[in-house]
C-alpha atoms as a PDB file:
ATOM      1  CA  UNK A   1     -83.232  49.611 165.796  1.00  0.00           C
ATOM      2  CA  UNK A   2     -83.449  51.289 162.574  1.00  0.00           C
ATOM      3  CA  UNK A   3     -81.770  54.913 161.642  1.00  0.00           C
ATOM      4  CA  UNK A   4     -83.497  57.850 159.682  1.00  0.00           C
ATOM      5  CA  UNK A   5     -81.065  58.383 156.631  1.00  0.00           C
ATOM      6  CA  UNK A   6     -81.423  62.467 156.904  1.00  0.00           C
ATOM      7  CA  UNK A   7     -78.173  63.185 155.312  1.00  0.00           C
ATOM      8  CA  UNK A   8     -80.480  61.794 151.912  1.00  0.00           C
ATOM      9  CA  UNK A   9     -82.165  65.118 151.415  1.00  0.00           C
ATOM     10  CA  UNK A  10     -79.083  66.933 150.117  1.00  0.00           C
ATOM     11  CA  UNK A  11     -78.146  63.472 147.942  1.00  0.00           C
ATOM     12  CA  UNK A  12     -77.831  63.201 144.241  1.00  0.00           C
ATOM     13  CA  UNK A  13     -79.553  60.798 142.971  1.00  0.00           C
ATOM     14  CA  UNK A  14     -78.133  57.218 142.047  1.00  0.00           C
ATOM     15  CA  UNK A  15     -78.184  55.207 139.243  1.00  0.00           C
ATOM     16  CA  UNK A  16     -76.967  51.554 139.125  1.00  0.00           C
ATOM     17  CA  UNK A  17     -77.136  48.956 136.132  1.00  0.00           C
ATOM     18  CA  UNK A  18     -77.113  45.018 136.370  1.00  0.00           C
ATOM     19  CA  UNK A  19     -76.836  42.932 133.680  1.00  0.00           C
ATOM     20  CA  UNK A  20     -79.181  40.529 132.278  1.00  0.00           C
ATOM     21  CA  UNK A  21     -78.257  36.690 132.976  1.00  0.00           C
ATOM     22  CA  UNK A  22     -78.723  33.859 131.224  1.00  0.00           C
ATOM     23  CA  UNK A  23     -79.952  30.248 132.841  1.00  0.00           C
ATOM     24  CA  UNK A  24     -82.168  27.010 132.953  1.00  0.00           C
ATOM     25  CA  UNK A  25     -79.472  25.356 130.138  1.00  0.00           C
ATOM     26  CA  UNK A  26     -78.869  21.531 130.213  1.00  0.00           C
ATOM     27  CA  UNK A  27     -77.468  20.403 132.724  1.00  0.00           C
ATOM     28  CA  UNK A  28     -77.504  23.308 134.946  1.00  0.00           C
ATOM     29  CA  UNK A  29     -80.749  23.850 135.321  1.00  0.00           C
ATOM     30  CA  UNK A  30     -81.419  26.650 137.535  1.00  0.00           C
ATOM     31  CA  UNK A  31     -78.073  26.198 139.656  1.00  0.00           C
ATOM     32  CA  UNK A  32     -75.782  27.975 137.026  1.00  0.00           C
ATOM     33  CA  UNK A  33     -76.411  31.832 135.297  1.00  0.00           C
ATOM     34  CA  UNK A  34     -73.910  33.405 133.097  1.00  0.00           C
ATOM     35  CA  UNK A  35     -74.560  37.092 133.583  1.00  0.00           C
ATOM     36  CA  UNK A  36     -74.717  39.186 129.743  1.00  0.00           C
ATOM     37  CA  UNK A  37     -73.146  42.143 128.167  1.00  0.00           C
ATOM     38  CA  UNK A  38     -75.669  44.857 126.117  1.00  0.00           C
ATOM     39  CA  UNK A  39     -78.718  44.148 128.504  1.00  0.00           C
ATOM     40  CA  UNK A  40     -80.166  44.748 131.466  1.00  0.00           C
ATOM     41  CA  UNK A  41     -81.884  46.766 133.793  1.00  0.00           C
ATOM     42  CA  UNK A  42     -81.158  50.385 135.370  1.00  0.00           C
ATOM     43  CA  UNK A  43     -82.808  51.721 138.506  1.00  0.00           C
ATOM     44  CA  UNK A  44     -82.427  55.301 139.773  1.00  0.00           C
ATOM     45  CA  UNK A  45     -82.739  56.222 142.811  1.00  0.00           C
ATOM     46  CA  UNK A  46     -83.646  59.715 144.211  1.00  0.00           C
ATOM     47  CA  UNK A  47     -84.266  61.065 147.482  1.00  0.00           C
ATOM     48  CA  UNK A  48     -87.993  62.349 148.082  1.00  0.00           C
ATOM     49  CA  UNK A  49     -89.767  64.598 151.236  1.00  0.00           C
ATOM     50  CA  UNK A  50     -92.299  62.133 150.797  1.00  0.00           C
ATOM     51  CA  UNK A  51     -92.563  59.675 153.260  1.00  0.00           C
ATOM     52  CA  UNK A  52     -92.486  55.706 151.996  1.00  0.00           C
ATOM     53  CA  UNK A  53     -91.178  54.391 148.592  1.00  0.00           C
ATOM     54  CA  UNK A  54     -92.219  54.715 145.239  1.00  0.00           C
ATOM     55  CA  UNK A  55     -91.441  53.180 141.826  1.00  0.00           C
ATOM     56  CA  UNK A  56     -92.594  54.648 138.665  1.00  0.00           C
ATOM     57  CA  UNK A  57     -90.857  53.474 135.038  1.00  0.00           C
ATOM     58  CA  UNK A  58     -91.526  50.933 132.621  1.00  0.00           C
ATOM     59  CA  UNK A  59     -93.139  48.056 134.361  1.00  0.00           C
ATOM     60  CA  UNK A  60     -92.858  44.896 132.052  1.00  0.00           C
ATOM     61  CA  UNK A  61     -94.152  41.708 134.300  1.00  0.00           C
ATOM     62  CA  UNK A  62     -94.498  43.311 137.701  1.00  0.00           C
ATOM     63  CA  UNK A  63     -90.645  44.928 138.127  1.00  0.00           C
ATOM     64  CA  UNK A  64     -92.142  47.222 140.103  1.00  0.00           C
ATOM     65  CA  UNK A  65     -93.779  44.971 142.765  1.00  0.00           C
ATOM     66  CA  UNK A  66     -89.784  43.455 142.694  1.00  0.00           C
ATOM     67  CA  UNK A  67     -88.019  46.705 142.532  1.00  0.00           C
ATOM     68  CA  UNK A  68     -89.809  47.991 146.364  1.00  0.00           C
ATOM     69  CA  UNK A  69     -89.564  44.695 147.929  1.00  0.00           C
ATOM     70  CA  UNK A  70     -85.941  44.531 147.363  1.00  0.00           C
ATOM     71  CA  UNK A  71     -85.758  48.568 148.247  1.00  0.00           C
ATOM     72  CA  UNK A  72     -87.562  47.398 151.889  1.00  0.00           C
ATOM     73  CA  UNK A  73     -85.223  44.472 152.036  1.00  0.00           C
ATOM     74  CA  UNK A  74     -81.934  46.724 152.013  1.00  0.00           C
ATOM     75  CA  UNK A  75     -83.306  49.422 154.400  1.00  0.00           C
ATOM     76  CA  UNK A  76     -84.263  46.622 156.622  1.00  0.00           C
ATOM     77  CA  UNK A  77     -80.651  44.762 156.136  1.00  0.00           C
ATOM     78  CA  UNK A  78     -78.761  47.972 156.788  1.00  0.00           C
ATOM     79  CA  UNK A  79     -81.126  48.754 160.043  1.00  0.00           C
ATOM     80  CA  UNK A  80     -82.173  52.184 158.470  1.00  0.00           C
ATOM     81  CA  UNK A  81     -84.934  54.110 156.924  1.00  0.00           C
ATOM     82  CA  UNK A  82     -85.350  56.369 154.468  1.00  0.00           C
ATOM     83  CA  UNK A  83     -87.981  57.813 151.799  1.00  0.00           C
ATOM     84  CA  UNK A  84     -86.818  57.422 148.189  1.00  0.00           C
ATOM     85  CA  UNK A  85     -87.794  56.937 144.450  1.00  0.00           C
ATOM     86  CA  UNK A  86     -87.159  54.515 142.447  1.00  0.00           C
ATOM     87  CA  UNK A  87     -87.257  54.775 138.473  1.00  0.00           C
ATOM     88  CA  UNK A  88     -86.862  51.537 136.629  1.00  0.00           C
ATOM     89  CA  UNK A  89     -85.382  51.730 133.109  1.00  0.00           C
ATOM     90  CA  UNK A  90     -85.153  48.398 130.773  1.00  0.00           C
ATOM     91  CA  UNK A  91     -82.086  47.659 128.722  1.00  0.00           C
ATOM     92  CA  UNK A  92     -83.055  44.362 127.675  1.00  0.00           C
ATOM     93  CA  UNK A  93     -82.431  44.675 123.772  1.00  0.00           C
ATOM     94  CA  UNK A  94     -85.863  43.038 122.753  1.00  0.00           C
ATOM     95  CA  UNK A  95     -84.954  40.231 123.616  1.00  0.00           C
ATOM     96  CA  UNK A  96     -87.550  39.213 126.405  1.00  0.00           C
ATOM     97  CA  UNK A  97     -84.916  38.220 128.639  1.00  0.00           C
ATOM     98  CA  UNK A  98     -86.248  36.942 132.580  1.00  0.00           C
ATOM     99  CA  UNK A  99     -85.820  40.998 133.823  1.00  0.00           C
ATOM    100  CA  UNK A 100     -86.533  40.108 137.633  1.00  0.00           C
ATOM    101  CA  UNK A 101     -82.383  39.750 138.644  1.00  0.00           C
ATOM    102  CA  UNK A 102     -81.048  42.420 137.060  1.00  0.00           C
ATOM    103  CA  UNK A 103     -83.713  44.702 138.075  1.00  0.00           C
ATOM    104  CA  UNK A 104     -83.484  43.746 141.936  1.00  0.00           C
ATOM    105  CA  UNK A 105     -80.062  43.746 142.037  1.00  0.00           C
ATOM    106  CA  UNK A 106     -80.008  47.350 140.066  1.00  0.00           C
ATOM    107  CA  UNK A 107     -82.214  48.190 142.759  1.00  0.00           C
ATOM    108  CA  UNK A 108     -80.081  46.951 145.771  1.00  0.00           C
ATOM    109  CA  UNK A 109     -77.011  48.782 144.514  1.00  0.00           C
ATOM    110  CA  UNK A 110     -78.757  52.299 143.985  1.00  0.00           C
ATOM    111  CA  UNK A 111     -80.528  52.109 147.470  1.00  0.00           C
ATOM    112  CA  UNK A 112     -77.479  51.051 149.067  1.00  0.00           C
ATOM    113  CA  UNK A 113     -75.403  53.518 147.708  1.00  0.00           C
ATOM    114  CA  UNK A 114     -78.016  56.303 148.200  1.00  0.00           C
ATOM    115  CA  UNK A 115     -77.605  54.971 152.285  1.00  0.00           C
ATOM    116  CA  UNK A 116     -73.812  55.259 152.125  1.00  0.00           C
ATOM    117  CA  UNK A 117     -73.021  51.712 150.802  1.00  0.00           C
ATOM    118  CA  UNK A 118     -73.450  50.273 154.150  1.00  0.00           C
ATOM    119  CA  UNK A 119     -73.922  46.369 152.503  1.00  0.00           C
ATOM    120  CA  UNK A 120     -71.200  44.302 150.991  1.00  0.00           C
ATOM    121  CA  UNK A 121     -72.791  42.993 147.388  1.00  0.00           C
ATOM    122  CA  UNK A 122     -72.954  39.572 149.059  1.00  0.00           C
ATOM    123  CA  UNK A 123     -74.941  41.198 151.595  1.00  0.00           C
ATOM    124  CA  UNK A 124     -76.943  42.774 148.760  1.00  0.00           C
ATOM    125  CA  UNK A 125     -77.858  39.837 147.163  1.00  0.00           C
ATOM    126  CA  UNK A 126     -79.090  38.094 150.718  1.00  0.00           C
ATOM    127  CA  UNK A 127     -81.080  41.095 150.999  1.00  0.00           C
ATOM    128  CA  UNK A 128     -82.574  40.466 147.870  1.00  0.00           C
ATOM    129  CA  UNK A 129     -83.304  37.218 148.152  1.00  0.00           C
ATOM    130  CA  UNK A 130     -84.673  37.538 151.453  1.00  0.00           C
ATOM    131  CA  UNK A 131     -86.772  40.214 149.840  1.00  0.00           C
ATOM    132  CA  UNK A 132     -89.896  37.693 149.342  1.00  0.00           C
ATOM    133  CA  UNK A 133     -89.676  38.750 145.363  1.00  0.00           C
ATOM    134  CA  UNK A 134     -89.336  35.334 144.156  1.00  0.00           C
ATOM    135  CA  UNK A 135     -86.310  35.625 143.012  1.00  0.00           C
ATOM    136  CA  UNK A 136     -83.997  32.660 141.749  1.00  0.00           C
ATOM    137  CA  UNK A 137     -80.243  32.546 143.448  1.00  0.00           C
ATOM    138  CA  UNK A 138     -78.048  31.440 140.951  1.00  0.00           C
ATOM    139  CA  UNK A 139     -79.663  34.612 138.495  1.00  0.00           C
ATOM    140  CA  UNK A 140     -79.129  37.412 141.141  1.00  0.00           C
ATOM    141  CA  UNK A 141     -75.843  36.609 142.487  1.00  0.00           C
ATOM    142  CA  UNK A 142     -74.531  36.058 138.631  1.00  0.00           C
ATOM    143  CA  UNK A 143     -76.224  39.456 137.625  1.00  0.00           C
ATOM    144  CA  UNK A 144     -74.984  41.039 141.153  1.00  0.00           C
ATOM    145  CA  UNK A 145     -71.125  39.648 140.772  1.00  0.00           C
ATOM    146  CA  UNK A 146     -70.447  39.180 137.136  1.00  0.00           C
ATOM    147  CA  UNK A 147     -69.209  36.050 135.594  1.00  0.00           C
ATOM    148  CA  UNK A 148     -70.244  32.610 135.605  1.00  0.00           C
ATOM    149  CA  UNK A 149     -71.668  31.502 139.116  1.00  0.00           C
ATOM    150  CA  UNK A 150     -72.944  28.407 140.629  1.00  0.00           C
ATOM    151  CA  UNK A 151     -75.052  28.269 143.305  1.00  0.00           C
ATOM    152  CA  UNK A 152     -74.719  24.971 145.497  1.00  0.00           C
ATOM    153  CA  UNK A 153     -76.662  25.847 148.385  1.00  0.00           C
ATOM    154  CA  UNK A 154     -79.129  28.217 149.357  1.00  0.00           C
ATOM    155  CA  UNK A 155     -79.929  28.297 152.948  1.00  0.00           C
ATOM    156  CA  UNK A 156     -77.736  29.764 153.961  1.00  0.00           C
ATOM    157  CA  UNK A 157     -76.377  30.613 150.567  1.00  0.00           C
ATOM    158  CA  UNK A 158     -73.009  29.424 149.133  1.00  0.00           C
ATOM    159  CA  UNK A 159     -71.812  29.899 145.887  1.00  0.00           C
ATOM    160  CA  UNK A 160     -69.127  29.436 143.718  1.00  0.00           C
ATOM    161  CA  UNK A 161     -67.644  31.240 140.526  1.00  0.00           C
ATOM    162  CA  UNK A 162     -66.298  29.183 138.170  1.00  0.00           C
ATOM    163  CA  UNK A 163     -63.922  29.978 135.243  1.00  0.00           C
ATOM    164  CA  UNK A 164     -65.297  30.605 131.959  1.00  0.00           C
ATOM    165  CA  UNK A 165     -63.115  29.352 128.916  1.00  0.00           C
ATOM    166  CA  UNK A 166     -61.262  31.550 126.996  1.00  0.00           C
ATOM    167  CA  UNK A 167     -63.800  33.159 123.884  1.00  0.00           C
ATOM    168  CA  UNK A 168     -66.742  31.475 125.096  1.00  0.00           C
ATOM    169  CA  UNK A 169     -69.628  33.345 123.772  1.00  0.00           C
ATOM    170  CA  UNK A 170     -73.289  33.484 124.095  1.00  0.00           C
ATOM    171  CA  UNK A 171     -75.577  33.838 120.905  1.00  0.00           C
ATOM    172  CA  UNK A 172     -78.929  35.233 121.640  1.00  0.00           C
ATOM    173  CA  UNK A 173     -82.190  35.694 119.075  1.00  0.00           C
ATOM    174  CA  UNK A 174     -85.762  36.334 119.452  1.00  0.00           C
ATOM    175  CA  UNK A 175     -88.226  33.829 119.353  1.00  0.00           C
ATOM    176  CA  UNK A 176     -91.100  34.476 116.948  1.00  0.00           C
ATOM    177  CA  UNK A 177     -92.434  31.103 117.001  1.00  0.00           C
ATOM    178  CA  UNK A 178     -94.428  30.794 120.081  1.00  0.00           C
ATOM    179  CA  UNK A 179     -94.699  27.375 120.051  1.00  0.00           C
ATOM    180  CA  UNK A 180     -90.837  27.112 120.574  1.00  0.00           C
ATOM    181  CA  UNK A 181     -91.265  29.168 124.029  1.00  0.00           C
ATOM    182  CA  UNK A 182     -92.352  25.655 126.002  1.00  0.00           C
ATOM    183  CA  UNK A 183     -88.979  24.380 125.614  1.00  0.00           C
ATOM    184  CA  UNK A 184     -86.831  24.958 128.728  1.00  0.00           C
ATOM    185  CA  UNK A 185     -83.436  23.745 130.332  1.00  0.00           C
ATOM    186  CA  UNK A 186     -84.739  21.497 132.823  1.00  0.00           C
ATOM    187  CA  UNK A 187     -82.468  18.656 134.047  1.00  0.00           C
ATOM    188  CA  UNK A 188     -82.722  15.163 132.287  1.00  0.00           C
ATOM    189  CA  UNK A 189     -82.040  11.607 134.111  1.00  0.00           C
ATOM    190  CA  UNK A 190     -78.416  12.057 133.921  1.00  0.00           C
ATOM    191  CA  UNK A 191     -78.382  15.784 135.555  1.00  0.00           C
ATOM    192  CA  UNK A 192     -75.322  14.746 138.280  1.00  0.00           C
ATOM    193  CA  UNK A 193     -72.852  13.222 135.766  1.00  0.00           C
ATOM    194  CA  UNK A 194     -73.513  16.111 133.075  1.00  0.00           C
ATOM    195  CA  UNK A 195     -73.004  18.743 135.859  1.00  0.00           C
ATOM    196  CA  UNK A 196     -69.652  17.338 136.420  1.00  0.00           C
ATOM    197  CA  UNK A 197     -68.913  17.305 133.522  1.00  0.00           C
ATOM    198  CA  UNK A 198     -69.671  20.695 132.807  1.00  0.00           C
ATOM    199  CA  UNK A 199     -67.965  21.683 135.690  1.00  0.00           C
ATOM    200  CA  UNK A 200     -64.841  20.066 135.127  1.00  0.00           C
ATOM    201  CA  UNK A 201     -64.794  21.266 131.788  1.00  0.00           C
ATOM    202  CA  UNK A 202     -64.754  24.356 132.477  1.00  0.00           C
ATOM    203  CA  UNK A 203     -61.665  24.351 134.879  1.00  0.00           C
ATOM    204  CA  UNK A 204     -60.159  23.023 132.110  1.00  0.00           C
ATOM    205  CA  UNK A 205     -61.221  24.877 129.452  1.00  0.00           C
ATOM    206  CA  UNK A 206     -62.112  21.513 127.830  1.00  0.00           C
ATOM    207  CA  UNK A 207     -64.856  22.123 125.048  1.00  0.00           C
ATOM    208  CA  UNK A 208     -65.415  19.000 123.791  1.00  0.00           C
ATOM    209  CA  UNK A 209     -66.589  18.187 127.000  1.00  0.00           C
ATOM    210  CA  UNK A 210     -68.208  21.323 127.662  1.00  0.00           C
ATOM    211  CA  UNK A 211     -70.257  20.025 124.743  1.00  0.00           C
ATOM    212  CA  UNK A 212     -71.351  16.824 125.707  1.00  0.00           C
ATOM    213  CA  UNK A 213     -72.162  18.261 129.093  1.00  0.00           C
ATOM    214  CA  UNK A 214     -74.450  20.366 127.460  1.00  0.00           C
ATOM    215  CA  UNK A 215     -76.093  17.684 124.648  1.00  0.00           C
ATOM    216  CA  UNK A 216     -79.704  17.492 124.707  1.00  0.00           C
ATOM    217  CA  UNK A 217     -81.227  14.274 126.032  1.00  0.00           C
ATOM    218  CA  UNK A 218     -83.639  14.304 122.857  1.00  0.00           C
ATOM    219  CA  UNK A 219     -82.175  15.677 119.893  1.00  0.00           C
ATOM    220  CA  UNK A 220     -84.916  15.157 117.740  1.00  0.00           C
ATOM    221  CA  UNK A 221     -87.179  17.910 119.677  1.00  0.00           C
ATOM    222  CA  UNK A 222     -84.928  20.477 119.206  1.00  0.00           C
ATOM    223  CA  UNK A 223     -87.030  23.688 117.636  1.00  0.00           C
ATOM    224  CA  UNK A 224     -85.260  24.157 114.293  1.00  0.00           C
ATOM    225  CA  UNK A 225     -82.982  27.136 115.054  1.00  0.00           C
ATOM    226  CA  UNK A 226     -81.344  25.432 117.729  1.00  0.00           C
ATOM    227  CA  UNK A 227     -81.093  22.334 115.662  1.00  0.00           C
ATOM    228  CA  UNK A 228     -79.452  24.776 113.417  1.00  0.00           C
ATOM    229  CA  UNK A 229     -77.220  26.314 115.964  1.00  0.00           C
ATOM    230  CA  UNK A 230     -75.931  22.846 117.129  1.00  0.00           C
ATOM    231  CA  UNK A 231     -75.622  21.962 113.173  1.00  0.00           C
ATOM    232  CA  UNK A 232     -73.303  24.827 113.027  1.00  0.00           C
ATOM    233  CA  UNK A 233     -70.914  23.887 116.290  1.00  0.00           C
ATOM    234  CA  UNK A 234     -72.814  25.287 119.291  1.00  0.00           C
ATOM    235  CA  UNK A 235     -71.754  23.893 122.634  1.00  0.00           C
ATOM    236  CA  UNK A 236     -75.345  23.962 124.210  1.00  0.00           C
ATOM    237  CA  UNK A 237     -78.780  25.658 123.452  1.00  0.00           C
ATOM    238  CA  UNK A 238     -81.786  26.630 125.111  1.00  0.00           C
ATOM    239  CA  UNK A 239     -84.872  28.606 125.265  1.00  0.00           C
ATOM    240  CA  UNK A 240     -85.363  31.159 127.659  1.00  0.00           C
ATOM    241  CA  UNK A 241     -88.746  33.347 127.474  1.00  0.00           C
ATOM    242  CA  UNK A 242     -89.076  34.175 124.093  1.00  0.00           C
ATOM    243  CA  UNK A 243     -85.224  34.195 123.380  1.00  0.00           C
ATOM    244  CA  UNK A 244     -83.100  31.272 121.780  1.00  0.00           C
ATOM    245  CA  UNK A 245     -79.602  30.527 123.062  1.00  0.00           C
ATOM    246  CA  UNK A 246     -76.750  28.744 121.874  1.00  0.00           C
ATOM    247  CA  UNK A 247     -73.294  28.380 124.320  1.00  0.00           C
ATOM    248  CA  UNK A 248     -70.643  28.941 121.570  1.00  0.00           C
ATOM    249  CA  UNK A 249     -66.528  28.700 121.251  1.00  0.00           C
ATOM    250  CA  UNK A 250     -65.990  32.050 120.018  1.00  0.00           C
ATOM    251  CA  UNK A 251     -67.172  35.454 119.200  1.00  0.00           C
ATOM    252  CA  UNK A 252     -67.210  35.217 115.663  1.00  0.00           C
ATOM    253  CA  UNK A 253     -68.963  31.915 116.129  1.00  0.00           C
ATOM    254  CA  UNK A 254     -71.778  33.286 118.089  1.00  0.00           C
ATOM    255  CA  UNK A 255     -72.422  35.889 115.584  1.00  0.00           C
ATOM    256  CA  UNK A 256     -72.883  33.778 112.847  1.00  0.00           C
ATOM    257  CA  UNK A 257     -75.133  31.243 114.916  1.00  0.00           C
ATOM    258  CA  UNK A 258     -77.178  34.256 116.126  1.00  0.00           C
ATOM    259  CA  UNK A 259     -78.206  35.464 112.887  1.00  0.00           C
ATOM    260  CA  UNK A 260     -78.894  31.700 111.665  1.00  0.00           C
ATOM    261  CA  UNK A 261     -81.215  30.874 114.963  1.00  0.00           C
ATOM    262  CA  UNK A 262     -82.904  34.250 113.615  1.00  0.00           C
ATOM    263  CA  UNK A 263     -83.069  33.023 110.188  1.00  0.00           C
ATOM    264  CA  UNK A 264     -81.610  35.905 108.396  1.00  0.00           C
ATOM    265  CA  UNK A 265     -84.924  38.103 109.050  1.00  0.00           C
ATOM    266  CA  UNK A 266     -84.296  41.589 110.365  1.00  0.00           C
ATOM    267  CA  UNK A 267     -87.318  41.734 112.592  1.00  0.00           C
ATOM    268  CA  UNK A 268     -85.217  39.053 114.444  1.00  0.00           C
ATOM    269  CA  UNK A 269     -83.209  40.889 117.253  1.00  0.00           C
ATOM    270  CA  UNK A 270     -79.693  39.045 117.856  1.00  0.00           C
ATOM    271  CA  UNK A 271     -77.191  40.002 120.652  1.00  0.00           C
ATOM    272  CA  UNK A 272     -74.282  38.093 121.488  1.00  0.00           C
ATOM    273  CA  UNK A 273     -72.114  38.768 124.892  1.00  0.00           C
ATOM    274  CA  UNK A 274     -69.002  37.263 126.024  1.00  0.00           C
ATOM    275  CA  UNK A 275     -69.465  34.951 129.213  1.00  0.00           C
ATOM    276  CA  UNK A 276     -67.681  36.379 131.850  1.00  0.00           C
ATOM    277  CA  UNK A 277     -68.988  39.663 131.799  1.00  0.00           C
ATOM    278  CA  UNK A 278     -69.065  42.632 134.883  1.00  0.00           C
ATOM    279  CA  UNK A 279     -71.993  42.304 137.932  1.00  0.00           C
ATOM    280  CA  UNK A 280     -73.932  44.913 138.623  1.00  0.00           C
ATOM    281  CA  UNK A 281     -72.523  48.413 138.908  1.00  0.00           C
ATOM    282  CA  UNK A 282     -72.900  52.526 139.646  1.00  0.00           C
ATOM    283  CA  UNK A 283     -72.892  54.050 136.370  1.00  0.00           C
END
């Protein structure tokens, strides 16, 4: 049975962030996200007399379609109902990071927080991905929890967090080329020993072999930047959407591969994060 939320009229309204994540890298495929510092997603949420839900904001590739089927999925997980709006607000940096995690789990918070916080942020993240948005496991429960996380199984879903190395960094750069944007993480022949590897290396903080986990099968098809970025000592690289990536051993190391993936041009927006960074959040 569901419950009319009437205490919302008198609310203030709600505003959660969730961080952008990063994924699809050799050998992890789309099993393993890394959630990222200086972008993201931010979703207010304000009670309306109105009856239903609305969204309104920027709507870069459909967030909005994502935002109110995640909004339904936590009124329907917490057995209540409610009318509300939703305002979605992109803090991606340029970079044309994958926006659909961090904006449905920006969304769960501020709707469950709006209700009262009924949900655990486990039972957030169920909610979203029972939501019917699409949505990829391993990117909202990183973006939802913070940190490195591993998804192993999703129905029903279990996941793991595993421990990220001390100073490993991500290097991040826009892609102007488009004909770099083809090239994606996907798993090669050897995907089960690499992911071992890459596992085990990073309970051990072991980045030698965090770097051979993460070797391309084909070197020679590397896009140039990343050739440069694994020239220069990146662990692992990748292209996500129109972003480069490189997996690096340090902050200062990321920063200098950043600016050479983006070639020294200042059209070229660089970020770099640490990788264990904070899950979604009230701000």
């Amino acid at each position: 049975m569901s419950h009319t939320a009437s205490h919302l009229q008198e609310a203030q309204p709600i505003r959660a962030f969730a961080p952008s994540v990063l994924s699809a890298f050799e050998p992890c495929a789309h099993h393993v996200a890394f959630a990222l510092s200086g972008s993201g997603e931010t979703v207010t949420a304000r009670p309306t007399k109105e009856g239903g839900l609305t969204v309104r904001g920027s709507d870069v590739d459909g967030m909005h379609s994502v935002v109110l089927l995640v909004a339904q999925a936590v009124l329907a997980s917490a057995g209540m109902e409610s009318s509300f709006e939703l305002e979605l607000t992109p803090q991606t940096a340029g970079l044309g990071l994958s926006c659909s995690a961090a904006s449905a789990s920006a969304a769960a918070l501020a709707v469950n927080q709006l209700l009262g916080a009924p949900l655990r942020k486990r039972e957030l993240v169920r909610a979203c991905l029972e939501s019917g948005a699409a949505l990829n496991a391993a990117e909202v429960t990183a973006s939802m929890m913070g940190g490195l996380i591993c998804v192993h199984a999703t129905s029903p879903l279990s996941w793991i967090r595993l421990p990220v190395p001390e100073g490993l960094s991500v290097a991040c750069s826009q892609v102007l080329e488009t004909s770099a944007r083809e090239q994606r993480g996907e798993p090669g022949p050897n995907v089960s020993g690499k992911m071992a590897a890459f596992v085990s290396a990073c309970y051990s903080a072991d980045f030698a072999l965090l770097g051979l986990s993460m070797e391309p099968d084909d070197l020679a098809t590397l896009p140039q930047p990343l050739a440069r970025a694994r020239g220069m000592g990146a662990l692992g690289v990748s292209v996500r959407e129109r972003s480069y990536f490189a997996l690096c051993v340090s902050e200062r190391s990321a920063l200098e591969i950043a600016a050479a993936m983006g070639g020294g041009r200042g059209e070229s927006v660089l970020l770099v994060s640490p990788a264990d960074c904070p899950g979604g959040r009230i701000v």
